[in-house]
PDB file of N, CA and C in Angstrom:
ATOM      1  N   UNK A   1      79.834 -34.115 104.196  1.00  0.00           N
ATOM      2  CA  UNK A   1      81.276 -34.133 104.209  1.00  0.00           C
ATOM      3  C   UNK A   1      81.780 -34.127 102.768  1.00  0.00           C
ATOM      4  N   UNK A   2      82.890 -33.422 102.713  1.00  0.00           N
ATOM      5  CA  UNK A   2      82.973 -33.285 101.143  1.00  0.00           C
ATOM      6  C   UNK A   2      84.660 -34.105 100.808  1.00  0.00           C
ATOM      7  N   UNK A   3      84.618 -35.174 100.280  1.00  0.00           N
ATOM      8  CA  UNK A   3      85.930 -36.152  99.963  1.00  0.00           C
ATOM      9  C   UNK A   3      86.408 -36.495  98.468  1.00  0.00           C
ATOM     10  N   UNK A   4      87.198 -36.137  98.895  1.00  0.00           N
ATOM     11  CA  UNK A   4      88.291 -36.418  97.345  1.00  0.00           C
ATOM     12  C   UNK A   4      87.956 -37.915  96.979  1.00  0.00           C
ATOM     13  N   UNK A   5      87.998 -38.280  95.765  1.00  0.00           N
ATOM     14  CA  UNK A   5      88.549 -39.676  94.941  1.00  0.00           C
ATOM     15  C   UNK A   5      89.124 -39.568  94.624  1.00  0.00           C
ATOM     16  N   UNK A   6      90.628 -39.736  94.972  1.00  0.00           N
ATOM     17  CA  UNK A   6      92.056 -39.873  93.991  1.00  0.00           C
ATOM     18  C   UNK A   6      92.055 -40.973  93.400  1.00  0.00           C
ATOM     19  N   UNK A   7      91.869 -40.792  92.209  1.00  0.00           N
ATOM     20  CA  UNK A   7      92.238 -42.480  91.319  1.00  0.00           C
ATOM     21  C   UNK A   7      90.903 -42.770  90.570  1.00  0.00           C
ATOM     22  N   UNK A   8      90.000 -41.379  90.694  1.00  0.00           N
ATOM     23  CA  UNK A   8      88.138 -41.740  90.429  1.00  0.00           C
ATOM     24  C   UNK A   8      88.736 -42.539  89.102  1.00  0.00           C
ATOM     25  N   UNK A   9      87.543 -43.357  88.923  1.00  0.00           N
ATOM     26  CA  UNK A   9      87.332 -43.843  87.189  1.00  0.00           C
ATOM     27  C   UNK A   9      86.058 -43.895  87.020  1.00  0.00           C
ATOM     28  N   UNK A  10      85.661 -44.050  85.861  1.00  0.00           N
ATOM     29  CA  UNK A  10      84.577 -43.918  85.281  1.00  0.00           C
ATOM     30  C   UNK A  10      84.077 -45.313  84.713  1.00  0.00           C
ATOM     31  N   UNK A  11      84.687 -46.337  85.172  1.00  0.00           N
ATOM     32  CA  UNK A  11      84.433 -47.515  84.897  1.00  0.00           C
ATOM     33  C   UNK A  11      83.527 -48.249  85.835  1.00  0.00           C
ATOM     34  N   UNK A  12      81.994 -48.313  85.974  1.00  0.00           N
ATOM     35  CA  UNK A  12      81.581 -48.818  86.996  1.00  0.00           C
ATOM     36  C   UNK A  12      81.547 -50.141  87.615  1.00  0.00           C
ATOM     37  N   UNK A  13      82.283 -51.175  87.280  1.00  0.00           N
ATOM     38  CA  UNK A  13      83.274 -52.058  87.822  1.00  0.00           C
ATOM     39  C   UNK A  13      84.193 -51.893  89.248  1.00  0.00           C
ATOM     40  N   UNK A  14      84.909 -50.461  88.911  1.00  0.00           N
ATOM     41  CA  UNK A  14      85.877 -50.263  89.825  1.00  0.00           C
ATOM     42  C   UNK A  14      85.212 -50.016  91.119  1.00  0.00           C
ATOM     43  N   UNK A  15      85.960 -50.731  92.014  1.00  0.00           N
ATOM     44  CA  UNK A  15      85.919 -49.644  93.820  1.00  0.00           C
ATOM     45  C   UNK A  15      85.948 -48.176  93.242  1.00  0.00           C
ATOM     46  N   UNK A  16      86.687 -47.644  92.779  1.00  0.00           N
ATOM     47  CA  UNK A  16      86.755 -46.072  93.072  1.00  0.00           C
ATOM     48  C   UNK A  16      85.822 -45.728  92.273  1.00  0.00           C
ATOM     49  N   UNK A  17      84.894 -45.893  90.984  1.00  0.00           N
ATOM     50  CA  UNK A  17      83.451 -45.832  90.637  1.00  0.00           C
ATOM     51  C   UNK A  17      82.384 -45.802  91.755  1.00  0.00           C
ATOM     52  N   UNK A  18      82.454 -46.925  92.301  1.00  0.00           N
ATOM     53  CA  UNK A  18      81.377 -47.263  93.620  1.00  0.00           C
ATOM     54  C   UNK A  18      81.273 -46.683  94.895  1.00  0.00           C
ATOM     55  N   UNK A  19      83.561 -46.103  95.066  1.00  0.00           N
ATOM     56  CA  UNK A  19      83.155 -45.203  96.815  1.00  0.00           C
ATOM     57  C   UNK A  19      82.016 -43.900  95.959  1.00  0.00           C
ATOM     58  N   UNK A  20      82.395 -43.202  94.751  1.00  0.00           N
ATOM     59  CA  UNK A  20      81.879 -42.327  94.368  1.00  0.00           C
ATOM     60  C   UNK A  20      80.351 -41.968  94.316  1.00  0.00           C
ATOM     61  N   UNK A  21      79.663 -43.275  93.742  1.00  0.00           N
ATOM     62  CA  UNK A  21      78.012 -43.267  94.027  1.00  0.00           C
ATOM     63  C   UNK A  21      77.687 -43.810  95.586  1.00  0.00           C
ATOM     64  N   UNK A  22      78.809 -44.299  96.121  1.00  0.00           N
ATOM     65  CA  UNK A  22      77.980 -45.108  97.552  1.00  0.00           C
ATOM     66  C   UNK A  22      78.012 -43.536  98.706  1.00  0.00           C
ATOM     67  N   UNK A  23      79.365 -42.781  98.484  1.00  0.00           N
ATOM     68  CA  UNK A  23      79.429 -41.815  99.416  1.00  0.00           C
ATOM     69  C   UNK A  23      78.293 -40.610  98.808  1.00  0.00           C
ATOM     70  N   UNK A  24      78.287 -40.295  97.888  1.00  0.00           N
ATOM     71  CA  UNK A  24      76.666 -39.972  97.443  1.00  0.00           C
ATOM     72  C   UNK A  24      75.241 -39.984  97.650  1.00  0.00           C
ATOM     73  N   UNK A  25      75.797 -41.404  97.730  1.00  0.00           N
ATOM     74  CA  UNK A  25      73.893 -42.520  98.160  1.00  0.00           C
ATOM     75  C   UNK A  25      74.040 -41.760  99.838  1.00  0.00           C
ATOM     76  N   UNK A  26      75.264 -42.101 100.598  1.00  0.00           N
ATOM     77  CA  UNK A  26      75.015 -41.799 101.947  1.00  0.00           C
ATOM     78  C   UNK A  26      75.381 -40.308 102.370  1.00  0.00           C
ATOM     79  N   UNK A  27      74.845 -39.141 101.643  1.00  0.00           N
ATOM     80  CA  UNK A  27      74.895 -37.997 101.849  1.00  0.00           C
ATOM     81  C   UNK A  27      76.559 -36.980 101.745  1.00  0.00           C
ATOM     82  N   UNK A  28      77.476 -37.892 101.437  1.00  0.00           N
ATOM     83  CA  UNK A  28      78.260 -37.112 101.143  1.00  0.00           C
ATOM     84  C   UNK A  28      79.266 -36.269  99.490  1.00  0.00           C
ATOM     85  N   UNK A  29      79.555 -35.268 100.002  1.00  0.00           N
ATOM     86  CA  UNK A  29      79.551 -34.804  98.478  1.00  0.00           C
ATOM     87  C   UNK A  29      81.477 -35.032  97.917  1.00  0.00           C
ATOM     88  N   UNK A  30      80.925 -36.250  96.972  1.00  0.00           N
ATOM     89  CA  UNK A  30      82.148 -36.652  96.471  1.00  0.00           C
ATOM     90  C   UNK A  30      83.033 -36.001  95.450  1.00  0.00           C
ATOM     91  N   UNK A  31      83.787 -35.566  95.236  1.00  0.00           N
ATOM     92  CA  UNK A  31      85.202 -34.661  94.235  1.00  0.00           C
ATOM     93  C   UNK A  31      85.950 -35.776  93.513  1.00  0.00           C
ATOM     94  N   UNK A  32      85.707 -36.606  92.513  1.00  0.00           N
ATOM     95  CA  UNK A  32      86.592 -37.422  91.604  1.00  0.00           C
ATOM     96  C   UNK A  32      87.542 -36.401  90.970  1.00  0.00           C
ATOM     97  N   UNK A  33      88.419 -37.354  91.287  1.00  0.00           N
ATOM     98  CA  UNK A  33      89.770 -36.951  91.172  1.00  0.00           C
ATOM     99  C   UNK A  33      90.521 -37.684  90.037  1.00  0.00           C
ATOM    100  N   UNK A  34      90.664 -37.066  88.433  1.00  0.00           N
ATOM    101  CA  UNK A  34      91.587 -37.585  87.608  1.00  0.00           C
ATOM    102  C   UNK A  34      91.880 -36.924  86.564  1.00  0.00           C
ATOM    103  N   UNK A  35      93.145 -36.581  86.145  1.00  0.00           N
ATOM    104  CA  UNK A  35      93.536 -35.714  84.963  1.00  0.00           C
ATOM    105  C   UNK A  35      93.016 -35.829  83.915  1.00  0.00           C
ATOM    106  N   UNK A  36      92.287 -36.943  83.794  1.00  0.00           N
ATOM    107  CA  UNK A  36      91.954 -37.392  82.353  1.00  0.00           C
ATOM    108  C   UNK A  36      90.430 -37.838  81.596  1.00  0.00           C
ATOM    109  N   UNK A  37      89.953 -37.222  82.707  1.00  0.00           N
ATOM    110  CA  UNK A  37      88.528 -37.749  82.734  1.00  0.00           C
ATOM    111  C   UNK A  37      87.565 -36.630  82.692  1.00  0.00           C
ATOM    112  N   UNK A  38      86.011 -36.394  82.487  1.00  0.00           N
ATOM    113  CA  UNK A  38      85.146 -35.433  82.550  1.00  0.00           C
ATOM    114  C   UNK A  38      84.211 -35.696  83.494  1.00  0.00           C
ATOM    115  N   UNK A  39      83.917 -36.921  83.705  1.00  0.00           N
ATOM    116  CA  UNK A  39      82.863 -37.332  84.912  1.00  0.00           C
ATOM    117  C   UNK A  39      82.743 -38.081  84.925  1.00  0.00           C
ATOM    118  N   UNK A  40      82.300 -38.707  86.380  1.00  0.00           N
ATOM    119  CA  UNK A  40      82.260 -39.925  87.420  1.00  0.00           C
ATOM    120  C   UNK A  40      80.568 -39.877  87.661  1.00  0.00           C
ATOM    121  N   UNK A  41      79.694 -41.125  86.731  1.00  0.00           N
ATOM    122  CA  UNK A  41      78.644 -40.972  87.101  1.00  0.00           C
ATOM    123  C   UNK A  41      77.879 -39.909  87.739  1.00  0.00           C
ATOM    124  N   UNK A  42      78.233 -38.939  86.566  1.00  0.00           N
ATOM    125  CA  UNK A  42      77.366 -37.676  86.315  1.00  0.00           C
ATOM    126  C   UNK A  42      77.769 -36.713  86.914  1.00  0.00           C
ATOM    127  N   UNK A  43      79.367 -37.220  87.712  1.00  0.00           N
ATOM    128  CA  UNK A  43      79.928 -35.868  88.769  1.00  0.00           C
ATOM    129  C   UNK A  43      81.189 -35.020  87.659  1.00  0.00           C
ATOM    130  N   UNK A  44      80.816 -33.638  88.106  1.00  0.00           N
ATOM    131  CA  UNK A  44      82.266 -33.795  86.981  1.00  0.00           C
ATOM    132  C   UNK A  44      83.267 -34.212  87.902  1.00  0.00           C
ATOM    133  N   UNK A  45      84.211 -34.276  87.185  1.00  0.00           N
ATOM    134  CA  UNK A  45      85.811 -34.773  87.575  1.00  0.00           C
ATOM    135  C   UNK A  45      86.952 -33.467  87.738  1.00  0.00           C
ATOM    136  N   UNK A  46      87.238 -33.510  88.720  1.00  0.00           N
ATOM    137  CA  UNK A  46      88.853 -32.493  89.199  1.00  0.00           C
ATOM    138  C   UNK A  46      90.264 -32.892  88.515  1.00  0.00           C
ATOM    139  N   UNK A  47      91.058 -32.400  87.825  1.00  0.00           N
ATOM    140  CA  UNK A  47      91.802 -32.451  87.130  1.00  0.00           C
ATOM    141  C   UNK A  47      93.367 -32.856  88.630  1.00  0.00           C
ATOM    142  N   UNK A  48      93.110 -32.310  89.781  1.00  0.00           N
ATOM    143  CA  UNK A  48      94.075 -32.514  90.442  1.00  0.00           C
ATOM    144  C   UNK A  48      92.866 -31.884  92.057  1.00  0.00           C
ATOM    145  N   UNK A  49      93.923 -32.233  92.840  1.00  0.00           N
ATOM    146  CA  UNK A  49      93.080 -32.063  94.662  1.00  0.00           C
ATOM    147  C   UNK A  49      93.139 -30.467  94.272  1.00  0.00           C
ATOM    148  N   UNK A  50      93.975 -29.912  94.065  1.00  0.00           N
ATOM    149  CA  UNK A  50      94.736 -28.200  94.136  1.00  0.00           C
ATOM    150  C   UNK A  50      93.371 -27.739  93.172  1.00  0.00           C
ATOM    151  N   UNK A  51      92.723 -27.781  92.297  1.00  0.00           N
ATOM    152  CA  UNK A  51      91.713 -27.314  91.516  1.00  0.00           C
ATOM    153  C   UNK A  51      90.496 -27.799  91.811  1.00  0.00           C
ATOM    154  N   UNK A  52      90.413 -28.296  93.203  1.00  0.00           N
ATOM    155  CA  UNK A  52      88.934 -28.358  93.394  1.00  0.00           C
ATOM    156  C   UNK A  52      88.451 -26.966  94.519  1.00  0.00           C
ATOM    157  N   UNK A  53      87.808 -26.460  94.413  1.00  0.00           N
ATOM    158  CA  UNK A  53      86.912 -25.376  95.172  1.00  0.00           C
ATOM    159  C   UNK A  53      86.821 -25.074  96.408  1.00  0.00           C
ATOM    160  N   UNK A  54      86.401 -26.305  97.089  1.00  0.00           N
ATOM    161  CA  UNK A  54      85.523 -26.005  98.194  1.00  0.00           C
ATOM    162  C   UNK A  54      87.271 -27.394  99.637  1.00  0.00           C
ATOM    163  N   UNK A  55      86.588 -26.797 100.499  1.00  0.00           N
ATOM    164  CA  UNK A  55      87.396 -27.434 101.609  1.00  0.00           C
ATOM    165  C   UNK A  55      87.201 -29.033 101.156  1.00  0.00           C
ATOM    166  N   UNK A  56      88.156 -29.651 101.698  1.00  0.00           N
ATOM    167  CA  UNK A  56      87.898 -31.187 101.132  1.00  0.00           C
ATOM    168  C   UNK A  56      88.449 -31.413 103.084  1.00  0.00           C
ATOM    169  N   UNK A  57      87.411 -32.559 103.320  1.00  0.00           N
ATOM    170  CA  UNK A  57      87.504 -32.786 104.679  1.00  0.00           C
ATOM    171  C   UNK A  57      88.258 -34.748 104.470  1.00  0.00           C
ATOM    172  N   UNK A  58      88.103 -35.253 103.539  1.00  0.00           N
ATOM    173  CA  UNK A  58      89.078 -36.158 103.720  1.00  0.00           C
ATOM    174  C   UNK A  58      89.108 -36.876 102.025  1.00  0.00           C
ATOM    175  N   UNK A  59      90.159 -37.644 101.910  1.00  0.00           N
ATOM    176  CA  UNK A  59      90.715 -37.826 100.580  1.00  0.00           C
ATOM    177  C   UNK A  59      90.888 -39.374 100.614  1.00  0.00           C
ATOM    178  N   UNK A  60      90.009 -39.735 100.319  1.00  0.00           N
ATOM    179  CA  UNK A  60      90.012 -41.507  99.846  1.00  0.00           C
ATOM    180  C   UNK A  60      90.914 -41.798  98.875  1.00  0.00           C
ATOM    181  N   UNK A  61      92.131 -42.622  99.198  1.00  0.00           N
ATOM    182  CA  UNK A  61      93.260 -42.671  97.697  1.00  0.00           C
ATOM    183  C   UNK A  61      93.266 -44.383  96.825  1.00  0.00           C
ATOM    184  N   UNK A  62      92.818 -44.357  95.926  1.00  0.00           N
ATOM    185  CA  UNK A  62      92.954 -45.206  95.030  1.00  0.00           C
ATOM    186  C   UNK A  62      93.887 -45.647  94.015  1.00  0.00           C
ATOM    187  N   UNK A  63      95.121 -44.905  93.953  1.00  0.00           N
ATOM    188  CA  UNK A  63      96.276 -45.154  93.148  1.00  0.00           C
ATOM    189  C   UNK A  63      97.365 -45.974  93.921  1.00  0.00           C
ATOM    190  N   UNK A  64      98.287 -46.596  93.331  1.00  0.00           N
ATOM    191  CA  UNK A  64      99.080 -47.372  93.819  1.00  0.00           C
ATOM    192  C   UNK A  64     100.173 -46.742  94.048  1.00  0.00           C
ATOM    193  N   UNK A  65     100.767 -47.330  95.028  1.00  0.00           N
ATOM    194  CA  UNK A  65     101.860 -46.230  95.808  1.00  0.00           C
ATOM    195  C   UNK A  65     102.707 -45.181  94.500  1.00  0.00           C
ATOM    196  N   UNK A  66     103.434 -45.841  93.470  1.00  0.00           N
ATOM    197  CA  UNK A  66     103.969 -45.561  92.954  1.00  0.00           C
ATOM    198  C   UNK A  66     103.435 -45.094  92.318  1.00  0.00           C
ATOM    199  N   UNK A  67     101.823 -44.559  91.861  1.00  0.00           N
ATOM    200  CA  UNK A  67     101.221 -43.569  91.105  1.00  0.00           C
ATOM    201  C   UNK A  67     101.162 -42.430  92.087  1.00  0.00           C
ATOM    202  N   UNK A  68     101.394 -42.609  93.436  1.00  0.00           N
ATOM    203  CA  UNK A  68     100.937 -41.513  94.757  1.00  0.00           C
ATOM    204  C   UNK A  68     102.114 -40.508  94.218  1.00  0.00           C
ATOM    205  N   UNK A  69     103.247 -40.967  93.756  1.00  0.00           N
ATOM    206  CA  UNK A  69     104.112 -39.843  93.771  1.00  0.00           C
ATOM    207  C   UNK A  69     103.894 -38.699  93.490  1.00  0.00           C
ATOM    208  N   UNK A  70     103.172 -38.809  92.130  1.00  0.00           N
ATOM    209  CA  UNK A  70     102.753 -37.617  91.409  1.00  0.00           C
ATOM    210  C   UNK A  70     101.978 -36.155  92.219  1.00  0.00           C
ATOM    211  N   UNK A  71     101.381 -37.351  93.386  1.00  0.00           N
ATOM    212  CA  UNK A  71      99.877 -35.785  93.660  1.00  0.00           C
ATOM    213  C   UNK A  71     100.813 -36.231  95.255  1.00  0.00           C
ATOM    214  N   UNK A  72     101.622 -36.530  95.878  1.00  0.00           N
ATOM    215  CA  UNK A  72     102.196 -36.291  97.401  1.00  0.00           C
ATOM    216  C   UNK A  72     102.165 -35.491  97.647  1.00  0.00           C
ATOM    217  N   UNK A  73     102.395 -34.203  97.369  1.00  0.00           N
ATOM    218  CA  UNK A  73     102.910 -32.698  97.700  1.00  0.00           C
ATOM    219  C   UNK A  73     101.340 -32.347  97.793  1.00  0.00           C
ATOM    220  N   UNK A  74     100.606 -32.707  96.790  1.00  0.00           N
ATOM    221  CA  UNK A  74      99.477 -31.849  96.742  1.00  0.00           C
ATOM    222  C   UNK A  74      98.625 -32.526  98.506  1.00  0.00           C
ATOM    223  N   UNK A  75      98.816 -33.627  98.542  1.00  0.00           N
ATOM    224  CA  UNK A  75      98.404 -34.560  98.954  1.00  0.00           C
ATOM    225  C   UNK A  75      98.586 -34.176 100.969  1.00  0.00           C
ATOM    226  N   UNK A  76      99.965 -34.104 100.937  1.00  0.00           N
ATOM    227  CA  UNK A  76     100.309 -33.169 102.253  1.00  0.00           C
ATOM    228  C   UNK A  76      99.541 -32.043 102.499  1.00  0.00           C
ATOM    229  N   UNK A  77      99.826 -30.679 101.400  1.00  0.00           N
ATOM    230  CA  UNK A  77      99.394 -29.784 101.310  1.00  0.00           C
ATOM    231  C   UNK A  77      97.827 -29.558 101.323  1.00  0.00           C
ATOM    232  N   UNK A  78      97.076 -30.538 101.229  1.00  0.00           N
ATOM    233  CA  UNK A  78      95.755 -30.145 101.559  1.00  0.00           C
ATOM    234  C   UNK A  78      95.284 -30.224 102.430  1.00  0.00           C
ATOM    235  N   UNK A  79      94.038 -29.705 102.847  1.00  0.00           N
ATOM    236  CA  UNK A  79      93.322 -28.962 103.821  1.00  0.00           C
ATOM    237  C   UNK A  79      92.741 -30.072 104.801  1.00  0.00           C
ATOM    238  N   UNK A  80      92.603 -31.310 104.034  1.00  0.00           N
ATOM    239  CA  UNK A  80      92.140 -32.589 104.441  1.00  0.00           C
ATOM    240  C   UNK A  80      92.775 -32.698 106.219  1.00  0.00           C
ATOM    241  N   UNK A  81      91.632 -33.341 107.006  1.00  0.00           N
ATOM    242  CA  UNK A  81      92.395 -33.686 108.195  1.00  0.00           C
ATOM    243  C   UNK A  81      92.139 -35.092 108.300  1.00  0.00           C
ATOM    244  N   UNK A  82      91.580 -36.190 106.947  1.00  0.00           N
ATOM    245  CA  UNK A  82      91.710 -37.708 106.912  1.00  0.00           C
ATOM    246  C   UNK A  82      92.182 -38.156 105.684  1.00  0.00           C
ATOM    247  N   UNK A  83      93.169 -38.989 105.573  1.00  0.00           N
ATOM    248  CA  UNK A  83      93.596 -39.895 104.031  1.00  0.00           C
ATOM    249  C   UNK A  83      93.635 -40.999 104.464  1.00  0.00           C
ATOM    250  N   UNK A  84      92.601 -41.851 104.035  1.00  0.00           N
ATOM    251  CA  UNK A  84      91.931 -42.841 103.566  1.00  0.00           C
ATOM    252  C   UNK A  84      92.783 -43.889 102.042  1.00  0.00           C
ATOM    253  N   UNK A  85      93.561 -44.916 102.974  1.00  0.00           N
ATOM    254  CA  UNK A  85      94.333 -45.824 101.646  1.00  0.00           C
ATOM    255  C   UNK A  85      93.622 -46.764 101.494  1.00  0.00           C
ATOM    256  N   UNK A  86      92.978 -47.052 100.613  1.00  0.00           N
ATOM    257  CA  UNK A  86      92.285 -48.129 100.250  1.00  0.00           C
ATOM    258  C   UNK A  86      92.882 -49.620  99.734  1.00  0.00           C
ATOM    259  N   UNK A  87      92.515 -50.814 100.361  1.00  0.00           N
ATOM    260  CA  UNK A  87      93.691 -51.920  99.784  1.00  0.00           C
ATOM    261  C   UNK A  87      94.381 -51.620  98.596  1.00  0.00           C
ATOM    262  N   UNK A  88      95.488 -51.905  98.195  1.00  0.00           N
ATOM    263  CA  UNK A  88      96.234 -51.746  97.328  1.00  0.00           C
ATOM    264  C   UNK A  88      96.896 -50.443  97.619  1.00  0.00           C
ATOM    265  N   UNK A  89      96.704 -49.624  97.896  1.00  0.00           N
ATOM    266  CA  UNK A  89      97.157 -48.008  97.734  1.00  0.00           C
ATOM    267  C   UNK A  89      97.681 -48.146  98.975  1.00  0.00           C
ATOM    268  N   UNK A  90      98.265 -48.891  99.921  1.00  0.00           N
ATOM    269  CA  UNK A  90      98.756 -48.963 101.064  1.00  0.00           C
ATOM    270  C   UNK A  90     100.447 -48.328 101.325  1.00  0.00           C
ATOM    271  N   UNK A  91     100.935 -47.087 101.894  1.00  0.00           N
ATOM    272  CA  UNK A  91     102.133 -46.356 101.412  1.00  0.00           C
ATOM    273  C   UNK A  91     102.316 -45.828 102.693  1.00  0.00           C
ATOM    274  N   UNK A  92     103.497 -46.723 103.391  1.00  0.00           N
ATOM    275  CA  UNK A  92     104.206 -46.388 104.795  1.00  0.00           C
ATOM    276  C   UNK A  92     104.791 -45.352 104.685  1.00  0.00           C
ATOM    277  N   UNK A  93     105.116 -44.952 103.714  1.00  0.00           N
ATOM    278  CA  UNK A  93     106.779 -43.798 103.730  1.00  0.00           C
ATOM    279  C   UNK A  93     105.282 -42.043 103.522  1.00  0.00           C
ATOM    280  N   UNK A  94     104.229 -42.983 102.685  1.00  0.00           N
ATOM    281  CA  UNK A  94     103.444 -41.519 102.601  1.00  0.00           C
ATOM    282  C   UNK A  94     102.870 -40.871 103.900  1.00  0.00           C
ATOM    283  N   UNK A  95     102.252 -42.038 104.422  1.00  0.00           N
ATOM    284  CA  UNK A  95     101.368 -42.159 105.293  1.00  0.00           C
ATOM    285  C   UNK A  95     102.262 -42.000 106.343  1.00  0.00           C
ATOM    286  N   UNK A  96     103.373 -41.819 107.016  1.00  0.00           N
ATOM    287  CA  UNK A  96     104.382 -41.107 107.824  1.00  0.00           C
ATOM    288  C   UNK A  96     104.106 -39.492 108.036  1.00  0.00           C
ATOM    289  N   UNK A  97     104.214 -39.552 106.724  1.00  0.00           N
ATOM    290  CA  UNK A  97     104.103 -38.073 106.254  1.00  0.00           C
ATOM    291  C   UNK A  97     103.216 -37.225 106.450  1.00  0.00           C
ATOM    292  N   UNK A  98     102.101 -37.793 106.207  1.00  0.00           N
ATOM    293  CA  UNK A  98     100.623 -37.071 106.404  1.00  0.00           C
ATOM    294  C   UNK A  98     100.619 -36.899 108.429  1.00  0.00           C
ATOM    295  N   UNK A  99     100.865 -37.903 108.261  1.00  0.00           N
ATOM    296  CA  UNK A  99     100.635 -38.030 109.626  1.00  0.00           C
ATOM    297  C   UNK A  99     101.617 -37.172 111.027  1.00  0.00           C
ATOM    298  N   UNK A 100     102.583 -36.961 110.384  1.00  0.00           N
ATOM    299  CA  UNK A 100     103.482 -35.648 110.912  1.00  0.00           C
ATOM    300  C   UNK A 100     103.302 -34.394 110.684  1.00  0.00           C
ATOM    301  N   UNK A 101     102.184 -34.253 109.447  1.00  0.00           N
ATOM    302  CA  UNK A 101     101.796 -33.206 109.220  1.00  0.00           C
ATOM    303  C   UNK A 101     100.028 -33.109 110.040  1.00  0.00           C
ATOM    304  N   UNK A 102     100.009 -33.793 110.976  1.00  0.00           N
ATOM    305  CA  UNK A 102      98.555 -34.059 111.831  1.00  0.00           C
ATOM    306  C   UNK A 102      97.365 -34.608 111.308  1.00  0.00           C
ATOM    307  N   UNK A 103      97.462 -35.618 109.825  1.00  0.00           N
ATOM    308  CA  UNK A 103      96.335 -35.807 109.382  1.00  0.00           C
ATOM    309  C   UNK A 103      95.814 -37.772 110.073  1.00  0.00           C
ATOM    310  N   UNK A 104      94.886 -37.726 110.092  1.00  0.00           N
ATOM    311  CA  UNK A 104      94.206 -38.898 109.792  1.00  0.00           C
ATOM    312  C   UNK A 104      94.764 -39.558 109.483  1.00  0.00           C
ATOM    313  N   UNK A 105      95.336 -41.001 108.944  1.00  0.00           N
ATOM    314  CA  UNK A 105      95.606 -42.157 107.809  1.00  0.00           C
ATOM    315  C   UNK A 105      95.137 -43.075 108.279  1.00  0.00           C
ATOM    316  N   UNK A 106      94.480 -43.340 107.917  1.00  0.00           N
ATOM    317  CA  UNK A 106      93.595 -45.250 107.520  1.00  0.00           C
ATOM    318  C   UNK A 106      93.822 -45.751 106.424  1.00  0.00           C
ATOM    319  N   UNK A 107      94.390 -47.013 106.868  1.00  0.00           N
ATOM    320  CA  UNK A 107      94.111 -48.483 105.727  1.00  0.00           C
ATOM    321  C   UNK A 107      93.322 -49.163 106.083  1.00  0.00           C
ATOM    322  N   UNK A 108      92.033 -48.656 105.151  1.00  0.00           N
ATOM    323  CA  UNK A 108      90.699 -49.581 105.063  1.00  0.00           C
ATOM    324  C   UNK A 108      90.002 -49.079 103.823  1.00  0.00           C
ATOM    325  N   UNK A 109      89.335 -50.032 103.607  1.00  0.00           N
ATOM    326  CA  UNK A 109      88.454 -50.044 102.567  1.00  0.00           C
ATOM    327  C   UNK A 109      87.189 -49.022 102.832  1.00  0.00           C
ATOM    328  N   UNK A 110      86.882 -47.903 101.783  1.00  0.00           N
ATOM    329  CA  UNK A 110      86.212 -46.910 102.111  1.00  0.00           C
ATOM    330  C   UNK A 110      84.762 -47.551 101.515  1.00  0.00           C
ATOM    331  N   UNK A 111      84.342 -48.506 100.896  1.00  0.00           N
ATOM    332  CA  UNK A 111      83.151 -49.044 100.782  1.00  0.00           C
ATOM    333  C   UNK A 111      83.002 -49.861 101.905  1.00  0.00           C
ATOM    334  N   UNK A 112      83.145 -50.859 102.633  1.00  0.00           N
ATOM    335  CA  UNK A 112      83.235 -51.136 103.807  1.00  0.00           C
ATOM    336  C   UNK A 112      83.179 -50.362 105.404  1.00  0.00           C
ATOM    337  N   UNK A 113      83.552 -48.895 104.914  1.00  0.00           N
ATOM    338  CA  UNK A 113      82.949 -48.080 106.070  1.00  0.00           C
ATOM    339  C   UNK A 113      82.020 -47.154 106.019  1.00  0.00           C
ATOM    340  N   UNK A 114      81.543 -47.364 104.903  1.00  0.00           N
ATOM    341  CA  UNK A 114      80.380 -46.654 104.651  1.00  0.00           C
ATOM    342  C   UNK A 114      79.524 -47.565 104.881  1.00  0.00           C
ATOM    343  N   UNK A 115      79.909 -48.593 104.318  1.00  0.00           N
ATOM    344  CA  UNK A 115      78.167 -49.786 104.526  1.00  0.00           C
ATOM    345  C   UNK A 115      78.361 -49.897 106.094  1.00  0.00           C
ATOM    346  N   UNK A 116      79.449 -49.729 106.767  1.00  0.00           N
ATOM    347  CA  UNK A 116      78.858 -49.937 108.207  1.00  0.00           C
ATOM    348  C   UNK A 116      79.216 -49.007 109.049  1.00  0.00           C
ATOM    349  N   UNK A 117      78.694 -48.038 108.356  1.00  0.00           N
ATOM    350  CA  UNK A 117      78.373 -46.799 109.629  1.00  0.00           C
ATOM    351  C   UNK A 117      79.835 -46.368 109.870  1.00  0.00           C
ATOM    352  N   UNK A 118      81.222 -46.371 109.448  1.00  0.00           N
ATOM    353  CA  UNK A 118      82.070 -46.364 110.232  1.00  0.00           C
ATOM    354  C   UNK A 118      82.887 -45.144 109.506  1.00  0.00           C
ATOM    355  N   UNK A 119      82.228 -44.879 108.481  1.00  0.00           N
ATOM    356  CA  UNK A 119      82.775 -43.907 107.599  1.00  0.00           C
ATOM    357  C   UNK A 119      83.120 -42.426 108.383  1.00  0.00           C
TER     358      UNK A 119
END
């Protein structure tokens, strides 16, 4: 399955460091997602969702609502049929949205459904 990291960092501390190597470890091919970065434990990094390649089947979001503004449009507009808010990134008015447009939305922690099968 191939999933966005919106919010990747390169800090291996962070959740969004760890969905990146854990969805990896468990066979899926992860797309870090950040304007400002070159790579996510050895992945390169996507400058935005719109400049990555290949179909993205769901988009794990790590920014806080008020950073979501920026990539919303892109965010609707993609191909994705799951968005995945991870605590903190929790956004009623987005997540409306997606969801009128037929996608997926979960608020859950995307390391937590990977360690249990639920991913």
């Amino acid at each position: 399955m191939n999933v966005a990291v919106l919010g990747a960092s390169n800090k291996p501390d962070r959740y969004s460091f760890k969905a990146v190597r854990m969805l990896r470890e468990k066979g899926h091919t992860p797309y870090p997602v950040h304007p400002a970065l070159a790579e996510v434990d050895g992945i390169p990094v996507w400058p935005s969702l719109e400049k990555i390649p290949e179909l993205i089947d769901t988009v794990t979001v790590y920014l806080s609502p008020r950073s979501q503004e920026a990539v919303a449009e892109a965010l609707l507009n993609s191909g994705a049929r799951r968005v995945i808010f991870n605590p903190g990134a929790e956004n009623d008015e987005l997540a409306g949205r997606l969801r009128q447009r037929g996608k997926e939305v979960l608020y859950a922690c995307t390391l937590v459904l990977l360690t249990t099968g639920q991913f």
